[in-house]
C-alpha atoms as a PDB file:
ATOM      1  CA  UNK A   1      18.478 -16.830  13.599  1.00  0.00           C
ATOM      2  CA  UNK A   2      16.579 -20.214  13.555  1.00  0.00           C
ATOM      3  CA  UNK A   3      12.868 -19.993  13.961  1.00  0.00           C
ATOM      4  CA  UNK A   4      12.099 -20.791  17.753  1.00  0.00           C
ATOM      5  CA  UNK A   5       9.243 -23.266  18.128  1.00  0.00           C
ATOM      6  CA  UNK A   6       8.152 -25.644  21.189  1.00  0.00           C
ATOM      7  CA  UNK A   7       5.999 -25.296  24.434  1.00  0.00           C
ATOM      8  CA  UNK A   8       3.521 -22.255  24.702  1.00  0.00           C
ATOM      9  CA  UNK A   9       5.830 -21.427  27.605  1.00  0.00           C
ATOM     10  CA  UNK A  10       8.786 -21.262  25.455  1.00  0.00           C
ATOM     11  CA  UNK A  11       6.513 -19.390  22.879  1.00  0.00           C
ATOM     12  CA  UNK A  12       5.476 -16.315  25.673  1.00  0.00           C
ATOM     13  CA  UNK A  13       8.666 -16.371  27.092  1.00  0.00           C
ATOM     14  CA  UNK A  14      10.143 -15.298  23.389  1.00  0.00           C
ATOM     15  CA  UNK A  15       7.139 -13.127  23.196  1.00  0.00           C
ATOM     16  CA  UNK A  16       8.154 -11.049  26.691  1.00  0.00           C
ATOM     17  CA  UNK A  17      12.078 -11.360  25.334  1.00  0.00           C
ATOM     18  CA  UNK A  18      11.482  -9.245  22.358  1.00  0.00           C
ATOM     19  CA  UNK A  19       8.576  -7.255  23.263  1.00  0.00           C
ATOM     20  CA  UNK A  20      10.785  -4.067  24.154  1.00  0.00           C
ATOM     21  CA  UNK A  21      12.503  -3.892  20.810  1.00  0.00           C
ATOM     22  CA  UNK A  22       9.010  -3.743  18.380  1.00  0.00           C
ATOM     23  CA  UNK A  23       8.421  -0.550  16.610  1.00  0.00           C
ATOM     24  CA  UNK A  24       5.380   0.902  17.749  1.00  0.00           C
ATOM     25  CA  UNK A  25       3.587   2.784  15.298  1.00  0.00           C
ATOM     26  CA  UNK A  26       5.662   1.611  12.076  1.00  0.00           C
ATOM     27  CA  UNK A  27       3.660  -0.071   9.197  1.00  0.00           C
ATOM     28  CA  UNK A  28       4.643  -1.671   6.261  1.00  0.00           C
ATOM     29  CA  UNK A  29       2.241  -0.921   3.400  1.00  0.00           C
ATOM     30  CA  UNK A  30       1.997  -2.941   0.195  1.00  0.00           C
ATOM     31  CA  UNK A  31       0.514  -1.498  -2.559  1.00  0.00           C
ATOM     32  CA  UNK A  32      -1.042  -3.701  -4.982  1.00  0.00           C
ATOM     33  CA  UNK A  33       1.493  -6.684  -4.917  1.00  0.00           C
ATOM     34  CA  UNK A  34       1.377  -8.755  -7.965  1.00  0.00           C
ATOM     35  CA  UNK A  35       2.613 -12.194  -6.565  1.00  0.00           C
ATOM     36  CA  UNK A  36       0.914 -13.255  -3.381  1.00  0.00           C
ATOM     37  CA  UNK A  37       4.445 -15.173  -2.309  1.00  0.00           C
ATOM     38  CA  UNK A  38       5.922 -11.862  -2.088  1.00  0.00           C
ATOM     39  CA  UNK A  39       3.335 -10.778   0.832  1.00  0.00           C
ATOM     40  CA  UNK A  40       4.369 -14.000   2.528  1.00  0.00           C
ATOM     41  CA  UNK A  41       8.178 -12.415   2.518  1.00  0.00           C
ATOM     42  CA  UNK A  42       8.368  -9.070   3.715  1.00  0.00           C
ATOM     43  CA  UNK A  43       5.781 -10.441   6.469  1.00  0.00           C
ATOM     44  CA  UNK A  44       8.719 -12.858   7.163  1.00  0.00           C
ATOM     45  CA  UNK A  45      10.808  -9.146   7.102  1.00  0.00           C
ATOM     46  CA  UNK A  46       8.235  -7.057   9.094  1.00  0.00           C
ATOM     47  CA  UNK A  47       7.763  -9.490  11.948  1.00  0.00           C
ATOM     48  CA  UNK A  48      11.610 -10.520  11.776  1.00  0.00           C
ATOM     49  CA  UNK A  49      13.106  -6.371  11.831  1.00  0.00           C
ATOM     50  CA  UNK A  50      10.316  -5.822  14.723  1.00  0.00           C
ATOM     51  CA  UNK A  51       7.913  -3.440  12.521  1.00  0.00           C
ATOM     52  CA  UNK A  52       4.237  -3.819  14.437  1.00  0.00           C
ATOM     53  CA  UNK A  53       2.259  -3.976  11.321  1.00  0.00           C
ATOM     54  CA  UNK A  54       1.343  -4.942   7.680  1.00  0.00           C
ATOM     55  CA  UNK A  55      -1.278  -3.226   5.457  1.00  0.00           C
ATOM     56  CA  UNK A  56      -1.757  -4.591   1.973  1.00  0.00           C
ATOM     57  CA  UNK A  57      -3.447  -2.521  -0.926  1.00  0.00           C
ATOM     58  CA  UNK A  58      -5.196  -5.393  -2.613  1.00  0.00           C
ATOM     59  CA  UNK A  59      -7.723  -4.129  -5.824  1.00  0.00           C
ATOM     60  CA  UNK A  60      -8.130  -7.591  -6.995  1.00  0.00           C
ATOM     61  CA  UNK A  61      -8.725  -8.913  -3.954  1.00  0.00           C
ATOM     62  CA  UNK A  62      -6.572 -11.898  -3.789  1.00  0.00           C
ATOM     63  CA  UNK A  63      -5.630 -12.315  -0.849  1.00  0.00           C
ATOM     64  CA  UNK A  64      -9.202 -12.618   2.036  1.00  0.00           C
ATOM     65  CA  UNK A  65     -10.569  -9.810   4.349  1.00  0.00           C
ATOM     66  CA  UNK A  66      -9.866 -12.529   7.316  1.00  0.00           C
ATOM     67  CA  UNK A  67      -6.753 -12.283   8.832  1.00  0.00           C
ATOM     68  CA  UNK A  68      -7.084 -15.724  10.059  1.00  0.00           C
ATOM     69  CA  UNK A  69      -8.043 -17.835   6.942  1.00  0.00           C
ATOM     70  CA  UNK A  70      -4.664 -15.370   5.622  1.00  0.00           C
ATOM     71  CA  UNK A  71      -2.626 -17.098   8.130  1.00  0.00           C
ATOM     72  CA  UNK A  72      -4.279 -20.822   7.310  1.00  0.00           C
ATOM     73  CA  UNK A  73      -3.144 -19.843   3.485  1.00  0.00           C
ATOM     74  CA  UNK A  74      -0.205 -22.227   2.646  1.00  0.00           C
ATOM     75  CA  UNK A  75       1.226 -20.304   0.165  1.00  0.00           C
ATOM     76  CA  UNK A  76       1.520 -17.116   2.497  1.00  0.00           C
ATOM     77  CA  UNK A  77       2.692 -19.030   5.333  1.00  0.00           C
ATOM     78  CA  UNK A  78       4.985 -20.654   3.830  1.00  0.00           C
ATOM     79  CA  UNK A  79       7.031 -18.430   2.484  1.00  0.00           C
ATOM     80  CA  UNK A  80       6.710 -16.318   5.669  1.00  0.00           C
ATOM     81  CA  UNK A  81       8.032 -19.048   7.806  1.00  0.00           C
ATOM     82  CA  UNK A  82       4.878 -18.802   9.834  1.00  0.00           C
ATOM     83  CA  UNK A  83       5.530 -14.633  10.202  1.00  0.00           C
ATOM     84  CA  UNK A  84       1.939 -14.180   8.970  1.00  0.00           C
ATOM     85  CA  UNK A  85       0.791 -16.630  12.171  1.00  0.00           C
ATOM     86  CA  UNK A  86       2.171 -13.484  14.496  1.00  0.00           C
ATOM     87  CA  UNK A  87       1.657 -10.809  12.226  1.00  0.00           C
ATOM     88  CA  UNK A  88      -0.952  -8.351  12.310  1.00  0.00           C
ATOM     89  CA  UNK A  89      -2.118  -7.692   8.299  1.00  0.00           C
ATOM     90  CA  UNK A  90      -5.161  -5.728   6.992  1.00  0.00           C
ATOM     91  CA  UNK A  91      -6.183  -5.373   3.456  1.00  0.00           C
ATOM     92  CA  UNK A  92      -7.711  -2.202   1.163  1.00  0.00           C
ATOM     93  CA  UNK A  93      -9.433  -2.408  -1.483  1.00  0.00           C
ATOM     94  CA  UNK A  94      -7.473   1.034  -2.986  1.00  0.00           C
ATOM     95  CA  UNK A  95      -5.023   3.343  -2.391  1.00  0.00           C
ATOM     96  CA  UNK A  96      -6.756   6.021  -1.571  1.00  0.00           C
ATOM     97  CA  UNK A  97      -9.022   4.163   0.919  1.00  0.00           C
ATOM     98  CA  UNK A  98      -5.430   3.068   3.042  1.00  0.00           C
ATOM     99  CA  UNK A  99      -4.422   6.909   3.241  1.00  0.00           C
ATOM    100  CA  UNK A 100      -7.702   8.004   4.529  1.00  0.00           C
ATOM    101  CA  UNK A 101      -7.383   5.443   7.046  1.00  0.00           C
ATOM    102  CA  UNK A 102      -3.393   5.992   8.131  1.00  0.00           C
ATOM    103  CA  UNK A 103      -4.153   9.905   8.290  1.00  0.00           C
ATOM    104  CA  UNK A 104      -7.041   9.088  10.455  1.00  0.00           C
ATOM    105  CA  UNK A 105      -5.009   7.618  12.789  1.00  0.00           C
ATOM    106  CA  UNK A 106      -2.321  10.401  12.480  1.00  0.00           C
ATOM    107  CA  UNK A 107       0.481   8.463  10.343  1.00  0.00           C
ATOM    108  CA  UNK A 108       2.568  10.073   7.952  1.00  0.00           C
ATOM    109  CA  UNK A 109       3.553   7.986   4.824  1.00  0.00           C
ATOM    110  CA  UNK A 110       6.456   7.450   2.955  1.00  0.00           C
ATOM    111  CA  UNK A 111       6.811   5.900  -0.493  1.00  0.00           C
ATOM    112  CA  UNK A 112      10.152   3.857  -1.396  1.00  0.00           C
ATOM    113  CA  UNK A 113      10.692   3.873  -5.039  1.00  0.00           C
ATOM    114  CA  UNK A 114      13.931   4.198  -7.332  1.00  0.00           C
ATOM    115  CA  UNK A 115      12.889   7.503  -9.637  1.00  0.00           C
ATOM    116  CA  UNK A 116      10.185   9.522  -8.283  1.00  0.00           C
ATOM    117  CA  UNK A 117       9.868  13.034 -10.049  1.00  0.00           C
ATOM    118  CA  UNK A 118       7.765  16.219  -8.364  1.00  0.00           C
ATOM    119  CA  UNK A 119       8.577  14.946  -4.903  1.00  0.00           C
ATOM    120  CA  UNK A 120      11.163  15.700  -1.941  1.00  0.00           C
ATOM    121  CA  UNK A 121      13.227  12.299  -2.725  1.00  0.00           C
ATOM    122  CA  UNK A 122      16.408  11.170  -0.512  1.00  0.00           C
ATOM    123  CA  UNK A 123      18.565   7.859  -0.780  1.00  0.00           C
ATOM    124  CA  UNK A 124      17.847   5.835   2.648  1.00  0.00           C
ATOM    125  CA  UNK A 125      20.853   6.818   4.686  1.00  0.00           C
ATOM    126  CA  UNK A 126      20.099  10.146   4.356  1.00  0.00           C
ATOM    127  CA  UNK A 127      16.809  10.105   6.226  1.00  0.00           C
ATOM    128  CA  UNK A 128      15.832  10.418   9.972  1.00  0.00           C
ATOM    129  CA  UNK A 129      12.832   8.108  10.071  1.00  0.00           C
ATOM    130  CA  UNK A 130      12.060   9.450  13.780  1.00  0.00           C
ATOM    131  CA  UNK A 131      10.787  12.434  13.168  1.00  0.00           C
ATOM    132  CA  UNK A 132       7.018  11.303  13.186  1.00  0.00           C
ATOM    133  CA  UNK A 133       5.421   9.336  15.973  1.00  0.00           C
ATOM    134  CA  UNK A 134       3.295   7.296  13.343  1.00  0.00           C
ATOM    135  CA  UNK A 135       4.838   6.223  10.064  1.00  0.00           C
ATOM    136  CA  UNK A 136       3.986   3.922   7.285  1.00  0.00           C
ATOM    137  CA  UNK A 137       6.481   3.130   4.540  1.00  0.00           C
ATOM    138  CA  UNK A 138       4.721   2.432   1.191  1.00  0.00           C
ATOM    139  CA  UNK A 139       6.252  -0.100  -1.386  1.00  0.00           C
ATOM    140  CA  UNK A 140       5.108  -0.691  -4.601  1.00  0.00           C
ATOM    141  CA  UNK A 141       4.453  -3.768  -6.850  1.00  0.00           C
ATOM    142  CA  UNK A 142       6.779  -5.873  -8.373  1.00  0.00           C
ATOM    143  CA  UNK A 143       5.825  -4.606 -12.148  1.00  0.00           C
ATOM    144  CA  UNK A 144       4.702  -1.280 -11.887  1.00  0.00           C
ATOM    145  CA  UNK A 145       6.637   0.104  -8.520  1.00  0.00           C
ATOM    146  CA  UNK A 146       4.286   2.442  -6.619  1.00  0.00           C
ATOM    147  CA  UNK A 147       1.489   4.389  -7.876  1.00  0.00           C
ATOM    148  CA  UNK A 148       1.098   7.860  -8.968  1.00  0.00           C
ATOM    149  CA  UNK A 149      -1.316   8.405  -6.329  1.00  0.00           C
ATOM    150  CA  UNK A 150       0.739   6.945  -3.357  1.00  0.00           C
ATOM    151  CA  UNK A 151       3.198   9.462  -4.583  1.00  0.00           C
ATOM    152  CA  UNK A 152       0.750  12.073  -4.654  1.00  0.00           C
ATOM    153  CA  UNK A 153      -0.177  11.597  -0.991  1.00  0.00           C
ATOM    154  CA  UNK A 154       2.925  10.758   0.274  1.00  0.00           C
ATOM    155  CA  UNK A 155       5.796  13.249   2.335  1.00  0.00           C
ATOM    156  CA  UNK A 156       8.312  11.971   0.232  1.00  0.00           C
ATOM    157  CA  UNK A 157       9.841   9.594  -1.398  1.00  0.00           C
ATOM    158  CA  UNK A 158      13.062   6.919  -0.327  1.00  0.00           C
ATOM    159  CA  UNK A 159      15.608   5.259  -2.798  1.00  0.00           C
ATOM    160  CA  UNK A 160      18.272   2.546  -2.156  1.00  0.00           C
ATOM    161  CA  UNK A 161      21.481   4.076  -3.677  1.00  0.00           C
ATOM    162  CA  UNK A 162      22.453   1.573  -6.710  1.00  0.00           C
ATOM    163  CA  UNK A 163      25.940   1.282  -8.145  1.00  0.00           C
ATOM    164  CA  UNK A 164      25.393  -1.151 -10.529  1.00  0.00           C
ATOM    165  CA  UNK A 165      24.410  -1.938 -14.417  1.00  0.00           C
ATOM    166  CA  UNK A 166      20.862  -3.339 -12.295  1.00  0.00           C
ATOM    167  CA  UNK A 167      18.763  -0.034 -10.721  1.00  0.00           C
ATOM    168  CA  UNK A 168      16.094  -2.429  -9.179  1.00  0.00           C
ATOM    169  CA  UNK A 169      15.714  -4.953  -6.769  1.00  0.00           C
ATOM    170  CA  UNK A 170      12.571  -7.771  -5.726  1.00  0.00           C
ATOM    171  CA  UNK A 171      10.181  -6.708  -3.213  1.00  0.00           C
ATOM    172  CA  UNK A 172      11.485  -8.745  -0.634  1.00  0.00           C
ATOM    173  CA  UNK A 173      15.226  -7.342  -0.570  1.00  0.00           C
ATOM    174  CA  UNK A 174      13.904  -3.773  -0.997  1.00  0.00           C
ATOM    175  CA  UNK A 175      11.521  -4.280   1.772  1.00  0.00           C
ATOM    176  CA  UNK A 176      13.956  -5.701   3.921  1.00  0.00           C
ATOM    177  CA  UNK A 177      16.871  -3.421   3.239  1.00  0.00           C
ATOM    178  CA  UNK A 178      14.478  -0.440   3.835  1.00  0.00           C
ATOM    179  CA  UNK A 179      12.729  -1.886   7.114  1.00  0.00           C
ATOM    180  CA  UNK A 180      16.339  -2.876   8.532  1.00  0.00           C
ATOM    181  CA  UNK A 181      17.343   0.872   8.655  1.00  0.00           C
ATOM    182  CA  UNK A 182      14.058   2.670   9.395  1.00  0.00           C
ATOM    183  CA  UNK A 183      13.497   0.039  12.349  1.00  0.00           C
ATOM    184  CA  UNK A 184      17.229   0.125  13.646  1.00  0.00           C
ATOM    185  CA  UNK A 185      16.347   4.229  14.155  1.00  0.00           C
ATOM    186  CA  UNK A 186      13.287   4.122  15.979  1.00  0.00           C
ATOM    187  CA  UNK A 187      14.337   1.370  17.881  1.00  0.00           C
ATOM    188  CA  UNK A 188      17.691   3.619  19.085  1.00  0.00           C
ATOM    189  CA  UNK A 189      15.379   6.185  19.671  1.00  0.00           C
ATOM    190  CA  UNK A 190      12.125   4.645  21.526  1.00  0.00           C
ATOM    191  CA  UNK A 191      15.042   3.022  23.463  1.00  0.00           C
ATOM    192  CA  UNK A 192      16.507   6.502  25.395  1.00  0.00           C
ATOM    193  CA  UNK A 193      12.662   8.327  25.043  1.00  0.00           C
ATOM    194  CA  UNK A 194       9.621   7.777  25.942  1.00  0.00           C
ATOM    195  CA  UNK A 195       7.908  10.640  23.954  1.00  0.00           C
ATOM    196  CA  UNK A 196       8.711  12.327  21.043  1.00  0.00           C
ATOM    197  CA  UNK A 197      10.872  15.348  20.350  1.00  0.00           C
ATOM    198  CA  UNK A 198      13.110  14.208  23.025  1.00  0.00           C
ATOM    199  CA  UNK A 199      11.035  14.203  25.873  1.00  0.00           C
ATOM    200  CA  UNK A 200      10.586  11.889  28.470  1.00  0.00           C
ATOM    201  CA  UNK A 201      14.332  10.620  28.454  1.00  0.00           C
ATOM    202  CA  UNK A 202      15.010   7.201  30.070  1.00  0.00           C
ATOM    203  CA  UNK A 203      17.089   7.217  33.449  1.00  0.00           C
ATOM    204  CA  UNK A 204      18.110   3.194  31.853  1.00  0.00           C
ATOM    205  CA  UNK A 205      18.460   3.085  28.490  1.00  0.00           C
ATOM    206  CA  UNK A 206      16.542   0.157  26.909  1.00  0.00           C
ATOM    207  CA  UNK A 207      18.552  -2.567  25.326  1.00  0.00           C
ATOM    208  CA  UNK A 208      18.551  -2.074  21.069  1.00  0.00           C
ATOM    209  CA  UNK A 209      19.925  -5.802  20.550  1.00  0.00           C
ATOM    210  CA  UNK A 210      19.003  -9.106  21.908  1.00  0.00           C
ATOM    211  CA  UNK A 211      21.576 -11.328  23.335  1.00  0.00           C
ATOM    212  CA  UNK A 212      23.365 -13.364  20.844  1.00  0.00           C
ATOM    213  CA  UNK A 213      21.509 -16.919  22.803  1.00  0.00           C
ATOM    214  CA  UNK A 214      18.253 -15.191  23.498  1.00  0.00           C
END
């Protein structure tokens, strides 16, 4: 879809227009990316496949504790298409310091990796990402994939089934192939309830698309 800019009235109308389709409680969690471009592009996935939030495991500190000098970064919002300029992003300085903060807030992580020994591991369509009010889905970085300790902490782990002589893609595609299916089920199902395990069923059911010329 082409990016939508113009009036601020234009600008909150789009914001009221997809406002019942964001995934509340869903966070996209990047664990020690290597190339700061790559943050720039699965914000450009979050903010496109509705997911509410980004939360970026940054040891080296590269990228600033300010989310508004972040979105003033050219190289970040440029290759988010502006994303980062509606996207809510918080950095950590490690791993560990992210979990303690999700499970404070009562999220349950999931890691996304290819091979993942020692932990309950399932390809992505086999996976009902609504079971858990609050979930973050980990990635790792480009070189290493995700830690040990993400792993460690983690419920379990996702792969992307791969059929051919390559068994790894970029951040971005990962990010976006995994976000498309893990938003596209929470958004079905915050769409018929309004609580979880099924309770709280809508008399209307919310709409899961937007019109083709919204």
């Amino acid at each position: 879809m082409e990016e939508k800019t113009g009036s601020k009235e234009s600008i909150r109308k789009r914001a009221e227009e997809i406002k019942p389709f964001r995934c509340k409680n869903l966070i996209a969690v990047l664990e020690n990316p290597t190339d700061i471009r790559n943050i720039g592009t699965v914000i450009r996935n979050v903010n496109a496949l509705g997911v509410e939030k980004v939360y970026v495991v940054d040891p080296r500190q590269s990228i600033p504790d300010d989310w508004q000098y972040l979105r003033d970064q050219k190289s970040v919002s440029r290759t988010s298409v502006s994303a980062v300029k509606w996207t809510f992003v918080k950095r950590f300085d490690t791993t560990d310091e992210c979990f303690d903060h999700l499970e404070k807030n009562g999220f349950v992580s999931i890691v996304t990796s290819p091979h993942v020994k020692g932990k309950t591991s399932i390809f992505l369509h086999e996976g009902d990402f609504t079971v858990h009010s609050k979930l973050a889905v980990w990635f790792g970085s480009e070189g290493s994939g995700i830690s040990d300790r993400a792993v460690e902490r983690s419920e379990m782990c996702v792969s992307i089934p791969m059929f051919g002589m390559i068994e790894s893609l970029n951040l971005g595609t990962s990010s976006g192939i995994v976000l498309y299916e893990v938003a596209k089920q929470r958004r079905e199902y915050q769409s018929k309830y309004r609580l979880r395990n099924k309770r709280g069923e809508r008399v209307n059911p919310l709409p899961t698309t937007l019109p083709p010329d919204a």
